[in-house]
PDBML (XML) file of the C-alpha atoms, coordinates in Angstrom:
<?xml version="1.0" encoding="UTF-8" ?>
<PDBx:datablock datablockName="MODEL"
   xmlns:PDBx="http://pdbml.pdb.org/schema/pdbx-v50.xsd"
   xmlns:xsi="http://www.w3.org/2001/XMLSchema-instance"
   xsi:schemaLocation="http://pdbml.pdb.org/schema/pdbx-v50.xsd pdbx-v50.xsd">
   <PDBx:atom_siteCategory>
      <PDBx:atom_site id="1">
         <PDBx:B_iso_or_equiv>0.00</PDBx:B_iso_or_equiv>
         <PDBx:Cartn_x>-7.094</PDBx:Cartn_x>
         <PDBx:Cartn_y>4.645</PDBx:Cartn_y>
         <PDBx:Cartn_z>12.706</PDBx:Cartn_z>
         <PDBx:auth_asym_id>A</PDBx:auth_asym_id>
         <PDBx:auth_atom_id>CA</PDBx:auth_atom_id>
         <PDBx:auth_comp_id>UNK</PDBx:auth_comp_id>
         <PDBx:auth_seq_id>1</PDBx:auth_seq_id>
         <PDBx:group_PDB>ATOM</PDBx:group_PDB>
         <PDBx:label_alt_id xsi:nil="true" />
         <PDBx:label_asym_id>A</PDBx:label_asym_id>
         <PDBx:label_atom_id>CA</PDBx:label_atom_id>
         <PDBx:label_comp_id>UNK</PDBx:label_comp_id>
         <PDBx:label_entity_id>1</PDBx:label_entity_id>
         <PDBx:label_seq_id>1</PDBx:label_seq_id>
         <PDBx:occupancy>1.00</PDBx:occupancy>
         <PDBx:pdbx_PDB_model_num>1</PDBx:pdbx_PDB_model_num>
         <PDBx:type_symbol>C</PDBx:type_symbol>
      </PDBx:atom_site>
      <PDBx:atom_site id="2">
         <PDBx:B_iso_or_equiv>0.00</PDBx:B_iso_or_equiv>
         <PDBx:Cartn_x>-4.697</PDBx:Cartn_x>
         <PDBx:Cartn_y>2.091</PDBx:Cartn_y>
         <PDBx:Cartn_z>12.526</PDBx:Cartn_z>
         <PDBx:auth_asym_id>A</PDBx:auth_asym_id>
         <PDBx:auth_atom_id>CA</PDBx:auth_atom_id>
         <PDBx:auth_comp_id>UNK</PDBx:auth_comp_id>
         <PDBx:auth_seq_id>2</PDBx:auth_seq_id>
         <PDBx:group_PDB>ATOM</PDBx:group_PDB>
         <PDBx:label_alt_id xsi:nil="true" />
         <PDBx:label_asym_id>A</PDBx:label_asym_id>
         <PDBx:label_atom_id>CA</PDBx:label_atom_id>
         <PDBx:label_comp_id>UNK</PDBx:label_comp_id>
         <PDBx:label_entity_id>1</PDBx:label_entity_id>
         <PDBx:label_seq_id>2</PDBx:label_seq_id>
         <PDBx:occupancy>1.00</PDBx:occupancy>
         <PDBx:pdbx_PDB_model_num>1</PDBx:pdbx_PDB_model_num>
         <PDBx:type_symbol>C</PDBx:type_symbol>
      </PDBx:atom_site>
      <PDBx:atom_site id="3">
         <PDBx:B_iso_or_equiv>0.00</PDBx:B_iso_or_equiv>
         <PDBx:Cartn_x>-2.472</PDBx:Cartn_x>
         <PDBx:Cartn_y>1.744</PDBx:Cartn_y>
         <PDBx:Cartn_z>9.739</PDBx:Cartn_z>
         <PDBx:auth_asym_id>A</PDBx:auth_asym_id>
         <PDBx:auth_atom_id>CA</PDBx:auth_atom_id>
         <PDBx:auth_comp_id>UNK</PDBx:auth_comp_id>
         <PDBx:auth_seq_id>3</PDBx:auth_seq_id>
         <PDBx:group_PDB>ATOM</PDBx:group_PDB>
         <PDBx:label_alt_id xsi:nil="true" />
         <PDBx:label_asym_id>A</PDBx:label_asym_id>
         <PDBx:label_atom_id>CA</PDBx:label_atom_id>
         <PDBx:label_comp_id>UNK</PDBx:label_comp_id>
         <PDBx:label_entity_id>1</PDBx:label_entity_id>
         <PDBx:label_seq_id>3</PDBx:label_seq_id>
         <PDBx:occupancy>1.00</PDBx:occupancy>
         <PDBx:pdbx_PDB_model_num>1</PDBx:pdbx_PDB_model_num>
         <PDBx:type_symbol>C</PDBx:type_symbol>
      </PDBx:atom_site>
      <PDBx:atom_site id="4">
         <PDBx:B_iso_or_equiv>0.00</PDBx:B_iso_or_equiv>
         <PDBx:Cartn_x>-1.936</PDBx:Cartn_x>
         <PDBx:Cartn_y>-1.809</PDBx:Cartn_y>
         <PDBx:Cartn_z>10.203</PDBx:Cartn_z>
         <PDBx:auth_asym_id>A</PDBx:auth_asym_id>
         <PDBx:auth_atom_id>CA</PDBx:auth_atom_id>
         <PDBx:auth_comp_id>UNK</PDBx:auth_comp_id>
         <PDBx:auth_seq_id>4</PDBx:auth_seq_id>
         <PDBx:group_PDB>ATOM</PDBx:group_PDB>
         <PDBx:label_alt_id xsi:nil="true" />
         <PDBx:label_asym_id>A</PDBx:label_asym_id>
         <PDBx:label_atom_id>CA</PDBx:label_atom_id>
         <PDBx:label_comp_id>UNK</PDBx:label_comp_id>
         <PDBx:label_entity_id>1</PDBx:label_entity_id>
         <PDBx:label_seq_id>4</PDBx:label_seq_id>
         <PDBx:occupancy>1.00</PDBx:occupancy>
         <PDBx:pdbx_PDB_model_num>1</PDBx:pdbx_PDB_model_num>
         <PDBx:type_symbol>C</PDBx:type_symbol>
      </PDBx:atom_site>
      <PDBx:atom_site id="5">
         <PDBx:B_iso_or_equiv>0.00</PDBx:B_iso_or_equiv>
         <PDBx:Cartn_x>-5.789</PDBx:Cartn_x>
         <PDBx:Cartn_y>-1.993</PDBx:Cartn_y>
         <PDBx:Cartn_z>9.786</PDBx:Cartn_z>
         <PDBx:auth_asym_id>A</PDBx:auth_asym_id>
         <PDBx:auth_atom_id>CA</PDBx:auth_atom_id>
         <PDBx:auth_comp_id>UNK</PDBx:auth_comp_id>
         <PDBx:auth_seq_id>5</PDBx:auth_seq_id>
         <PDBx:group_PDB>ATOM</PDBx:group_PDB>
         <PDBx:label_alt_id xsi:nil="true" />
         <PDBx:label_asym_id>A</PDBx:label_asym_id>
         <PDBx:label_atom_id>CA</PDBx:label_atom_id>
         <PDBx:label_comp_id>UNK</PDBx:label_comp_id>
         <PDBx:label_entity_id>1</PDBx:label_entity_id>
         <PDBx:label_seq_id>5</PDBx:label_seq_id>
         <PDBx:occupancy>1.00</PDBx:occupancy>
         <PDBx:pdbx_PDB_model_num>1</PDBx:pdbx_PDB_model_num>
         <PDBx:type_symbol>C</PDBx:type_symbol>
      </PDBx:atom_site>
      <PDBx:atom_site id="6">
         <PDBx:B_iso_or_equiv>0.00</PDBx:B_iso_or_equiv>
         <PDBx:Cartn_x>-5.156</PDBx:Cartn_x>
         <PDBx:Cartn_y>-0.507</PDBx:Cartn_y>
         <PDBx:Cartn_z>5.776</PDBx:Cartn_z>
         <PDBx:auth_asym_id>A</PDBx:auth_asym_id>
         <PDBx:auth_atom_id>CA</PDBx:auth_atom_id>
         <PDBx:auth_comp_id>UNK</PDBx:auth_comp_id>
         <PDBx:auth_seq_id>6</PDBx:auth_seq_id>
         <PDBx:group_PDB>ATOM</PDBx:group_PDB>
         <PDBx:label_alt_id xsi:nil="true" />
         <PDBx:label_asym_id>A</PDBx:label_asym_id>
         <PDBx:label_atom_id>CA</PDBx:label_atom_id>
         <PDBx:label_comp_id>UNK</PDBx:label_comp_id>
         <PDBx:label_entity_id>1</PDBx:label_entity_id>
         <PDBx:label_seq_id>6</PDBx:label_seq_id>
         <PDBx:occupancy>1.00</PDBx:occupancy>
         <PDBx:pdbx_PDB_model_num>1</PDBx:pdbx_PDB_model_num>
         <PDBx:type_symbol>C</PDBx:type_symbol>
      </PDBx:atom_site>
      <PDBx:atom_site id="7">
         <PDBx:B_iso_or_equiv>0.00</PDBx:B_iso_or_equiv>
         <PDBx:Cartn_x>-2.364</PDBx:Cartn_x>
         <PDBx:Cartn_y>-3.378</PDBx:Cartn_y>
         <PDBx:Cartn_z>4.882</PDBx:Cartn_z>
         <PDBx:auth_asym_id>A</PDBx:auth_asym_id>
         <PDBx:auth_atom_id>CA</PDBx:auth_atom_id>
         <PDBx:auth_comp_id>UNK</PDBx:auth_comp_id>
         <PDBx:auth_seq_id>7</PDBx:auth_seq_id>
         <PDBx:group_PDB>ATOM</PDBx:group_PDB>
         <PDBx:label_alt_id xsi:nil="true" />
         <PDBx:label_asym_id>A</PDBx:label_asym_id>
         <PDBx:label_atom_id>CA</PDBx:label_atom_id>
         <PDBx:label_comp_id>UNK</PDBx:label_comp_id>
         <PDBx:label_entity_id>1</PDBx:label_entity_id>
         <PDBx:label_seq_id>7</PDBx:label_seq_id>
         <PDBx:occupancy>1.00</PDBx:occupancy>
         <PDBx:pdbx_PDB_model_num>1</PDBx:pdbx_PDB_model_num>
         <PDBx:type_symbol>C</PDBx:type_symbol>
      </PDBx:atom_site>
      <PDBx:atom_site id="8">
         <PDBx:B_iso_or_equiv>0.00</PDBx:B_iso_or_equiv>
         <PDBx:Cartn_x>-5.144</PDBx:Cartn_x>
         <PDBx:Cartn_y>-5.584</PDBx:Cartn_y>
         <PDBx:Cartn_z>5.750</PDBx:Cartn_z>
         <PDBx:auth_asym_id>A</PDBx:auth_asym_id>
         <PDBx:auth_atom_id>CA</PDBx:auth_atom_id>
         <PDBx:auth_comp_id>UNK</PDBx:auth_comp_id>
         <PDBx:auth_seq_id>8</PDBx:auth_seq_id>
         <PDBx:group_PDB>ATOM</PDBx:group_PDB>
         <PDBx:label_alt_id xsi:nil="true" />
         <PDBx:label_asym_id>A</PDBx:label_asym_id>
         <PDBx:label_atom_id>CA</PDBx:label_atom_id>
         <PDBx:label_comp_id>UNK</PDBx:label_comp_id>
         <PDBx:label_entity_id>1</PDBx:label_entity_id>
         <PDBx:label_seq_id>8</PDBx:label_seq_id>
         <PDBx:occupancy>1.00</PDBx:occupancy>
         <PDBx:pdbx_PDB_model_num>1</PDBx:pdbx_PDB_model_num>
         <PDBx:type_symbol>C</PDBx:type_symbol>
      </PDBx:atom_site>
      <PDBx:atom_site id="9">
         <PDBx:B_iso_or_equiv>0.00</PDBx:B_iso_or_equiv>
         <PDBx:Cartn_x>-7.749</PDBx:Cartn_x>
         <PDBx:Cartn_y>-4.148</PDBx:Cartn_y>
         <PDBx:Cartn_z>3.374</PDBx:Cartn_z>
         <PDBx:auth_asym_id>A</PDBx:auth_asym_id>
         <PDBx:auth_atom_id>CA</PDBx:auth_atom_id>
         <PDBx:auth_comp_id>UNK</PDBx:auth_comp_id>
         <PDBx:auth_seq_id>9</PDBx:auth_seq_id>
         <PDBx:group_PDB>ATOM</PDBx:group_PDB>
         <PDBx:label_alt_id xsi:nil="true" />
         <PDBx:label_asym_id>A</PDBx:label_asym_id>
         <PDBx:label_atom_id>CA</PDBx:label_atom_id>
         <PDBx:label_comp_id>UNK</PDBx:label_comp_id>
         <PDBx:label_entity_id>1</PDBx:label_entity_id>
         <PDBx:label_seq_id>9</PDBx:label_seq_id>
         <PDBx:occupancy>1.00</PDBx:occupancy>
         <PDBx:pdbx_PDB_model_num>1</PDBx:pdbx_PDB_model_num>
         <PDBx:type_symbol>C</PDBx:type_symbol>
      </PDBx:atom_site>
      <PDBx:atom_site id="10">
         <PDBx:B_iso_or_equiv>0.00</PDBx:B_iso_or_equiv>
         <PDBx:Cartn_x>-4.944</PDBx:Cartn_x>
         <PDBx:Cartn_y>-3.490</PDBx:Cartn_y>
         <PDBx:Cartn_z>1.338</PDBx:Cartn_z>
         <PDBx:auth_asym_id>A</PDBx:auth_asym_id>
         <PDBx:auth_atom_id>CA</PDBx:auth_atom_id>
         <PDBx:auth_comp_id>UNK</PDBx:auth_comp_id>
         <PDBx:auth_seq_id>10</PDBx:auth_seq_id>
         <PDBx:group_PDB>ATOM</PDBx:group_PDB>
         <PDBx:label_alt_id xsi:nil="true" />
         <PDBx:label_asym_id>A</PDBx:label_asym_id>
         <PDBx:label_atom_id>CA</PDBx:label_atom_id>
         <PDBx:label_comp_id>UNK</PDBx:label_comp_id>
         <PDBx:label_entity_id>1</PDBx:label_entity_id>
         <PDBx:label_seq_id>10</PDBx:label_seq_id>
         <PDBx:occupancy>1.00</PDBx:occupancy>
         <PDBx:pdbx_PDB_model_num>1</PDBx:pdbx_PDB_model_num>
         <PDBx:type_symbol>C</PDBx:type_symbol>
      </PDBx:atom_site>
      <PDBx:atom_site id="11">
         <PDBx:B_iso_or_equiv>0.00</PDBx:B_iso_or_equiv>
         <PDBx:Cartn_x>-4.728</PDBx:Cartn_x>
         <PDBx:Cartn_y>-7.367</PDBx:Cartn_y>
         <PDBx:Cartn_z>1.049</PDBx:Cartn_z>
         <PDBx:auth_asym_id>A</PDBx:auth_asym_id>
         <PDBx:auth_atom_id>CA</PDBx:auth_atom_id>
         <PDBx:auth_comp_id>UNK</PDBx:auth_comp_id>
         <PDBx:auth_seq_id>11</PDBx:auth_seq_id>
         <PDBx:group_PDB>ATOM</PDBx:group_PDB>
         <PDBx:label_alt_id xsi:nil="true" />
         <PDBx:label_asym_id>A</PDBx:label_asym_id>
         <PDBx:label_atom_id>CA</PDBx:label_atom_id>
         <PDBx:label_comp_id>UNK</PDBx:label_comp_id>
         <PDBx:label_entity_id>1</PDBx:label_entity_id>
         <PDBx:label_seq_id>11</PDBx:label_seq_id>
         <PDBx:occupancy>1.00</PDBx:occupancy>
         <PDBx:pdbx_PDB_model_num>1</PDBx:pdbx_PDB_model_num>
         <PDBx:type_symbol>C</PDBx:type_symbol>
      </PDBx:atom_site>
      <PDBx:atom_site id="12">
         <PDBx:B_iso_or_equiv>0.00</PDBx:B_iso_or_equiv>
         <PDBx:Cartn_x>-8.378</PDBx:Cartn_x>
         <PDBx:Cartn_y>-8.127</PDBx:Cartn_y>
         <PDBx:Cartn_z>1.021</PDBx:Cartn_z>
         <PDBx:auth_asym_id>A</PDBx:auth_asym_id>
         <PDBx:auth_atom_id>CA</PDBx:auth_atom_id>
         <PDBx:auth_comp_id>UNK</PDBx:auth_comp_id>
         <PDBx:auth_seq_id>12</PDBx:auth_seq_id>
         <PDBx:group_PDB>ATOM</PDBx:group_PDB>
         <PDBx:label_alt_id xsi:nil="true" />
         <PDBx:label_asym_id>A</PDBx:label_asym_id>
         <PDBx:label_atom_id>CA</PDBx:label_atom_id>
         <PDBx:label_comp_id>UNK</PDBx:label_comp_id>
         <PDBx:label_entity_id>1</PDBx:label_entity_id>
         <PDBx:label_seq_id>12</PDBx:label_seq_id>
         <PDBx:occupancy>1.00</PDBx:occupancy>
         <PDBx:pdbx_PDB_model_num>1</PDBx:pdbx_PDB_model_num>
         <PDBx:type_symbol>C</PDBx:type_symbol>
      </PDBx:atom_site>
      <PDBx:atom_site id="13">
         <PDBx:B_iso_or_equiv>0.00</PDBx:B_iso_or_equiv>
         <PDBx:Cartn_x>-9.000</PDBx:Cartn_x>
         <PDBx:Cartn_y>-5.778</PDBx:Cartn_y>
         <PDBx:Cartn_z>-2.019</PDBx:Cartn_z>
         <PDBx:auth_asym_id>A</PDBx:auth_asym_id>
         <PDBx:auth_atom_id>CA</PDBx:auth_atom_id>
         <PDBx:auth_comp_id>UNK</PDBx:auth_comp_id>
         <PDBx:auth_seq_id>13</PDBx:auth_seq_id>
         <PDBx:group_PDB>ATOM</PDBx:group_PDB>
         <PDBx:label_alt_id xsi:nil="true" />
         <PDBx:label_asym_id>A</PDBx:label_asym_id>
         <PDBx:label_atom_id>CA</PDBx:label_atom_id>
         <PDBx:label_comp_id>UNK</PDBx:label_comp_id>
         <PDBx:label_entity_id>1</PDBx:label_entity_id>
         <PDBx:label_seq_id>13</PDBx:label_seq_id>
         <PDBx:occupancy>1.00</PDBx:occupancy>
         <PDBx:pdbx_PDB_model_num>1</PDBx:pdbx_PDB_model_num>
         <PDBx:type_symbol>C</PDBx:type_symbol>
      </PDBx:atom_site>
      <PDBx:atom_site id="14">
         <PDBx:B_iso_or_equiv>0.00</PDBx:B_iso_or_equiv>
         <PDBx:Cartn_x>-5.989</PDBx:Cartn_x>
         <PDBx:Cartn_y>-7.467</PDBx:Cartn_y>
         <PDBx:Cartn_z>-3.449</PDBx:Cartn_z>
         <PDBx:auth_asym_id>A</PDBx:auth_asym_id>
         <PDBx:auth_atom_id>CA</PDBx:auth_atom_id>
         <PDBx:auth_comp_id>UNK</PDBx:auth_comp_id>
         <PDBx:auth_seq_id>14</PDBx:auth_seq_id>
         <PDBx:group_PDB>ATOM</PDBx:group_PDB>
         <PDBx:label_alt_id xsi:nil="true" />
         <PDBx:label_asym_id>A</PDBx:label_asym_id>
         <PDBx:label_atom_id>CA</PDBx:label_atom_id>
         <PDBx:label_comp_id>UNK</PDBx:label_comp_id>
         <PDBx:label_entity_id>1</PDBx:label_entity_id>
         <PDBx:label_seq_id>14</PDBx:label_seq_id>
         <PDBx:occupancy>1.00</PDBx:occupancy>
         <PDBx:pdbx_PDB_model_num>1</PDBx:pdbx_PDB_model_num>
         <PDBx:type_symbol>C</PDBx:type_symbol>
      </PDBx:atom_site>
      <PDBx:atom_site id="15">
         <PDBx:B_iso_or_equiv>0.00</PDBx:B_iso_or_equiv>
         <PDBx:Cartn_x>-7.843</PDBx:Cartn_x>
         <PDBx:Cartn_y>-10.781</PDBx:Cartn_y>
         <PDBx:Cartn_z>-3.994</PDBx:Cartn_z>
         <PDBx:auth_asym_id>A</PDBx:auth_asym_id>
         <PDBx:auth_atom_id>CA</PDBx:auth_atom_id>
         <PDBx:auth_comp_id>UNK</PDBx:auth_comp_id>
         <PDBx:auth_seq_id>15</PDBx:auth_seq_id>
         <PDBx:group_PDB>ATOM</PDBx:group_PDB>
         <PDBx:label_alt_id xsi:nil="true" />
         <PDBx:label_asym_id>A</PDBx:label_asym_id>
         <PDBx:label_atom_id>CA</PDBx:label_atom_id>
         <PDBx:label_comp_id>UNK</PDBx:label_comp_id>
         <PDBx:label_entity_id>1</PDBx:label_entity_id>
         <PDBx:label_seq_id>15</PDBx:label_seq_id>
         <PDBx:occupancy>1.00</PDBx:occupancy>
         <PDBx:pdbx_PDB_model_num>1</PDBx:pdbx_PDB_model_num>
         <PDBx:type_symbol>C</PDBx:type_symbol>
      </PDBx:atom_site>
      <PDBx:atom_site id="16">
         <PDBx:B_iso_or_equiv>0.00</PDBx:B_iso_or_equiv>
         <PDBx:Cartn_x>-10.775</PDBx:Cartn_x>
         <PDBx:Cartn_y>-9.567</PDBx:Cartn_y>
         <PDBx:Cartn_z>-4.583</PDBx:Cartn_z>
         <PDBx:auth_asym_id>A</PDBx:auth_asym_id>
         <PDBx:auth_atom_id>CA</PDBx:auth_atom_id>
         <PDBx:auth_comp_id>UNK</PDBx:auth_comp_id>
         <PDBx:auth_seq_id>16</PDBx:auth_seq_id>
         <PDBx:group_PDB>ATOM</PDBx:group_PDB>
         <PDBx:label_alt_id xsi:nil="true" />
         <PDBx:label_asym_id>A</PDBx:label_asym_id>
         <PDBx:label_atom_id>CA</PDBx:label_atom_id>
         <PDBx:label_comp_id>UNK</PDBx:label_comp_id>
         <PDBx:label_entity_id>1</PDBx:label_entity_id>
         <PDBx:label_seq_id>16</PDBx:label_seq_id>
         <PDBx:occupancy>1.00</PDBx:occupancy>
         <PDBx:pdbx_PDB_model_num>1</PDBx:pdbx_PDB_model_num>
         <PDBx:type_symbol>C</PDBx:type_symbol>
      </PDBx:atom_site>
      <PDBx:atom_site id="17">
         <PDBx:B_iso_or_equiv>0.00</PDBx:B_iso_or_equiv>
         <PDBx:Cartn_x>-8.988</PDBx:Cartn_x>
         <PDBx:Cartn_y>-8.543</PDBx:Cartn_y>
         <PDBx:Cartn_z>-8.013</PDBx:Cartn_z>
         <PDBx:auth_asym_id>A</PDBx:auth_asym_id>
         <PDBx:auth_atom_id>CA</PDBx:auth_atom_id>
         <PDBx:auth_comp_id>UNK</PDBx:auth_comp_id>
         <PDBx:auth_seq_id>17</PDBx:auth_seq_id>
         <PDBx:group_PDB>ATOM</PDBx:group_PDB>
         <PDBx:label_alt_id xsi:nil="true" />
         <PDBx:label_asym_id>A</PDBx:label_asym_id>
         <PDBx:label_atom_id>CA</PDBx:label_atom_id>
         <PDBx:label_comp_id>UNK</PDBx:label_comp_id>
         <PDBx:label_entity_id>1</PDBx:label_entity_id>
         <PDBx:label_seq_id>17</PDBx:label_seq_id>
         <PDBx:occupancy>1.00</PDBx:occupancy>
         <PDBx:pdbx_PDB_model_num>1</PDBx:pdbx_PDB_model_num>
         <PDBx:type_symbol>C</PDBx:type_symbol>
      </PDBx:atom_site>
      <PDBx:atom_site id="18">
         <PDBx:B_iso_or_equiv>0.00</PDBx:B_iso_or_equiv>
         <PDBx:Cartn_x>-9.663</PDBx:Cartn_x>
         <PDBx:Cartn_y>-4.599</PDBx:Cartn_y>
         <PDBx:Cartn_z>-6.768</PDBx:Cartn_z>
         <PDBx:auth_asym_id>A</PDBx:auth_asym_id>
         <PDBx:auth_atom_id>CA</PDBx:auth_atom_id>
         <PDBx:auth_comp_id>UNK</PDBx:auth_comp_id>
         <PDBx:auth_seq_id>18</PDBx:auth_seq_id>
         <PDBx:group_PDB>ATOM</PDBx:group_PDB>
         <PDBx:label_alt_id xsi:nil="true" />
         <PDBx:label_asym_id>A</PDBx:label_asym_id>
         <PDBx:label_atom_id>CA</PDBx:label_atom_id>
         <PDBx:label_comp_id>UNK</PDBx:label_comp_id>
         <PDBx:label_entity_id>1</PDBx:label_entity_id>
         <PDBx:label_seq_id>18</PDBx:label_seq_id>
         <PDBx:occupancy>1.00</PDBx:occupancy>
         <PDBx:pdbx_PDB_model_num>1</PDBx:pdbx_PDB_model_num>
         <PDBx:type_symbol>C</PDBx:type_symbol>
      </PDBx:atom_site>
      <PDBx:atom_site id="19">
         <PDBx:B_iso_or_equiv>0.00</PDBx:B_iso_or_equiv>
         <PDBx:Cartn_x>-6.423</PDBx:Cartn_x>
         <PDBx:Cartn_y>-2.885</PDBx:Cartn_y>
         <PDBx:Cartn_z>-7.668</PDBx:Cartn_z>
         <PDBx:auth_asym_id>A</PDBx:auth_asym_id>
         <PDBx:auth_atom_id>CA</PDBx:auth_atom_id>
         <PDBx:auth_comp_id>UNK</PDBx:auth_comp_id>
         <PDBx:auth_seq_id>19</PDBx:auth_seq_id>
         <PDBx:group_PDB>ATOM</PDBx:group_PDB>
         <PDBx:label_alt_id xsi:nil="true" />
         <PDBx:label_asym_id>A</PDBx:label_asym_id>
         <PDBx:label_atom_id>CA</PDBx:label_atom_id>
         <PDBx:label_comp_id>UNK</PDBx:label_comp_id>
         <PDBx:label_entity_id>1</PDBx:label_entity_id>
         <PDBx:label_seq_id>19</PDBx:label_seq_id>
         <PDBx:occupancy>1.00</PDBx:occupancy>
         <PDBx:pdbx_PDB_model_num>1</PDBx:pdbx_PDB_model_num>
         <PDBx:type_symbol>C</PDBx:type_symbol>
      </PDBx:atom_site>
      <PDBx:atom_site id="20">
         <PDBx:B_iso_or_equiv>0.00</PDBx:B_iso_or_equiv>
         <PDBx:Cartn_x>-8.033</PDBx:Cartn_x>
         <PDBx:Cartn_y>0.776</PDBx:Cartn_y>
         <PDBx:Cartn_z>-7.130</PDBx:Cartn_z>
         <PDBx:auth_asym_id>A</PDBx:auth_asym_id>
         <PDBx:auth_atom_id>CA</PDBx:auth_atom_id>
         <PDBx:auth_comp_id>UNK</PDBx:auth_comp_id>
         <PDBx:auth_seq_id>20</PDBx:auth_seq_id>
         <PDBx:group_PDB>ATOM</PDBx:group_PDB>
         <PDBx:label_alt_id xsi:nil="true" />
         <PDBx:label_asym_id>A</PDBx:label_asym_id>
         <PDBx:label_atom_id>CA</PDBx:label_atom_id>
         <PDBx:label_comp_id>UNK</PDBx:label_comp_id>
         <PDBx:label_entity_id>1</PDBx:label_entity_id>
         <PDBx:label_seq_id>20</PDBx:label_seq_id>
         <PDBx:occupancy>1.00</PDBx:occupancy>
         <PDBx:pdbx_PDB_model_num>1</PDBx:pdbx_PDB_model_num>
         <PDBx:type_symbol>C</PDBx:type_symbol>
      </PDBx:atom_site>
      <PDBx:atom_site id="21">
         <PDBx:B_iso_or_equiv>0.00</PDBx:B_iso_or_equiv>
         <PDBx:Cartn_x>-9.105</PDBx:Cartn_x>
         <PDBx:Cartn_y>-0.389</PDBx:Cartn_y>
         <PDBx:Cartn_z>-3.820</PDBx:Cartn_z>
         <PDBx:auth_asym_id>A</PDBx:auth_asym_id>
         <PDBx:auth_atom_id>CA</PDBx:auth_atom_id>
         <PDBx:auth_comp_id>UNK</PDBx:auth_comp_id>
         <PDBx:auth_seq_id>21</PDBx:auth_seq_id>
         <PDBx:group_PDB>ATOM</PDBx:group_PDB>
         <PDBx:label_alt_id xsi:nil="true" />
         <PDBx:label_asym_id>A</PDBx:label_asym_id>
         <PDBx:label_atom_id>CA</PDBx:label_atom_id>
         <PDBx:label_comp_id>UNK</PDBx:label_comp_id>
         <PDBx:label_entity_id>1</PDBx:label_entity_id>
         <PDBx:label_seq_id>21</PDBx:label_seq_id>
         <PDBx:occupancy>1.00</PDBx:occupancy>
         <PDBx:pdbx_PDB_model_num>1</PDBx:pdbx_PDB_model_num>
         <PDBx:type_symbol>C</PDBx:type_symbol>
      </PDBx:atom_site>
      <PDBx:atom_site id="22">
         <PDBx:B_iso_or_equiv>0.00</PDBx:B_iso_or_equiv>
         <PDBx:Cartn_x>-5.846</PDBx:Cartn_x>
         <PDBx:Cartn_y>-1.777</PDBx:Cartn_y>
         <PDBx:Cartn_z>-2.961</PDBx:Cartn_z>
         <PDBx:auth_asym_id>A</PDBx:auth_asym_id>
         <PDBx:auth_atom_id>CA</PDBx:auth_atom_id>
         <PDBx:auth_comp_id>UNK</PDBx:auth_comp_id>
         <PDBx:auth_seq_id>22</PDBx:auth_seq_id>
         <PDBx:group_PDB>ATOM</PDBx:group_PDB>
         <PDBx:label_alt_id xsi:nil="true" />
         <PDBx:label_asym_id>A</PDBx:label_asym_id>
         <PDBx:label_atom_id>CA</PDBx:label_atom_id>
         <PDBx:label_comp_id>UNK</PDBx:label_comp_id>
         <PDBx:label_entity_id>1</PDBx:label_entity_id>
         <PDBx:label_seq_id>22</PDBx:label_seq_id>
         <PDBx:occupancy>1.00</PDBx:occupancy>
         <PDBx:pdbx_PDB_model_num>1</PDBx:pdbx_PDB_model_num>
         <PDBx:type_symbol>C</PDBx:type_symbol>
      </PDBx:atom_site>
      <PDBx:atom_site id="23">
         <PDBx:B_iso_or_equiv>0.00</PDBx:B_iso_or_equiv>
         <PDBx:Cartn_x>-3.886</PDBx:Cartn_x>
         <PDBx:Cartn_y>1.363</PDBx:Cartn_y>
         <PDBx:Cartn_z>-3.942</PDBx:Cartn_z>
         <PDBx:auth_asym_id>A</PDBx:auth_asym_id>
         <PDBx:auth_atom_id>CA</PDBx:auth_atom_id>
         <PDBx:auth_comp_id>UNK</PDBx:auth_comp_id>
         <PDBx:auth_seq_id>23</PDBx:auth_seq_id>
         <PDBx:group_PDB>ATOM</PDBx:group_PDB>
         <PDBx:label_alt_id xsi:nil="true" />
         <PDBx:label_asym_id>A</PDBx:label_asym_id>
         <PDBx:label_atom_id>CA</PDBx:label_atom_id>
         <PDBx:label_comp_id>UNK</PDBx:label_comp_id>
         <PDBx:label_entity_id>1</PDBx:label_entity_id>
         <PDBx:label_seq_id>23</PDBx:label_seq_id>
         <PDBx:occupancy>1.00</PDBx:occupancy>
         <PDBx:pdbx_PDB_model_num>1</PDBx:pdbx_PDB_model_num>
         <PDBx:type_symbol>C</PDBx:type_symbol>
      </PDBx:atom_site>
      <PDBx:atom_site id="24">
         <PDBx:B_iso_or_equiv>0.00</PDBx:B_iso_or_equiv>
         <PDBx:Cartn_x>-6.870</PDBx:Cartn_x>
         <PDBx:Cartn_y>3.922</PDBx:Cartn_y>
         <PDBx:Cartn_z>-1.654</PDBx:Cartn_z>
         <PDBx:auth_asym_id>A</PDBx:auth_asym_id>
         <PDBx:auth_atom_id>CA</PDBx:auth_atom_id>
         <PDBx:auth_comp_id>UNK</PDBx:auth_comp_id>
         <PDBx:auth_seq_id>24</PDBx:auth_seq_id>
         <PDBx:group_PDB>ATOM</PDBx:group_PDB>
         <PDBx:label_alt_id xsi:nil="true" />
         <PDBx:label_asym_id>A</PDBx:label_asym_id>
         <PDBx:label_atom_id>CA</PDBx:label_atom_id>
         <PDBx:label_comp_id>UNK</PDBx:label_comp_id>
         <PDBx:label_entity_id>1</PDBx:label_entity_id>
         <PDBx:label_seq_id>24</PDBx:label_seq_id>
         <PDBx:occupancy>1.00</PDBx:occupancy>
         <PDBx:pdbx_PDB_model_num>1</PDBx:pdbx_PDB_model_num>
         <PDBx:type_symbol>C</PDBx:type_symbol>
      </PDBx:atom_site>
   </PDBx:atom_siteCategory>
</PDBx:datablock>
């Protein structure tokens, strides 16, 4: 419930080379 919480999956789906991820 945090949005900060998203920029940091955000990131983490980043380098895992997950663009989809990153964009949900």
């Amino acid at each position: 419930d945090f949005p900060e919480t998203h920029l940091v999956l955000g990131g983490w789906a980043l380098t895992l080379r997950n663009a989809p991820a990153a964009e949900r």
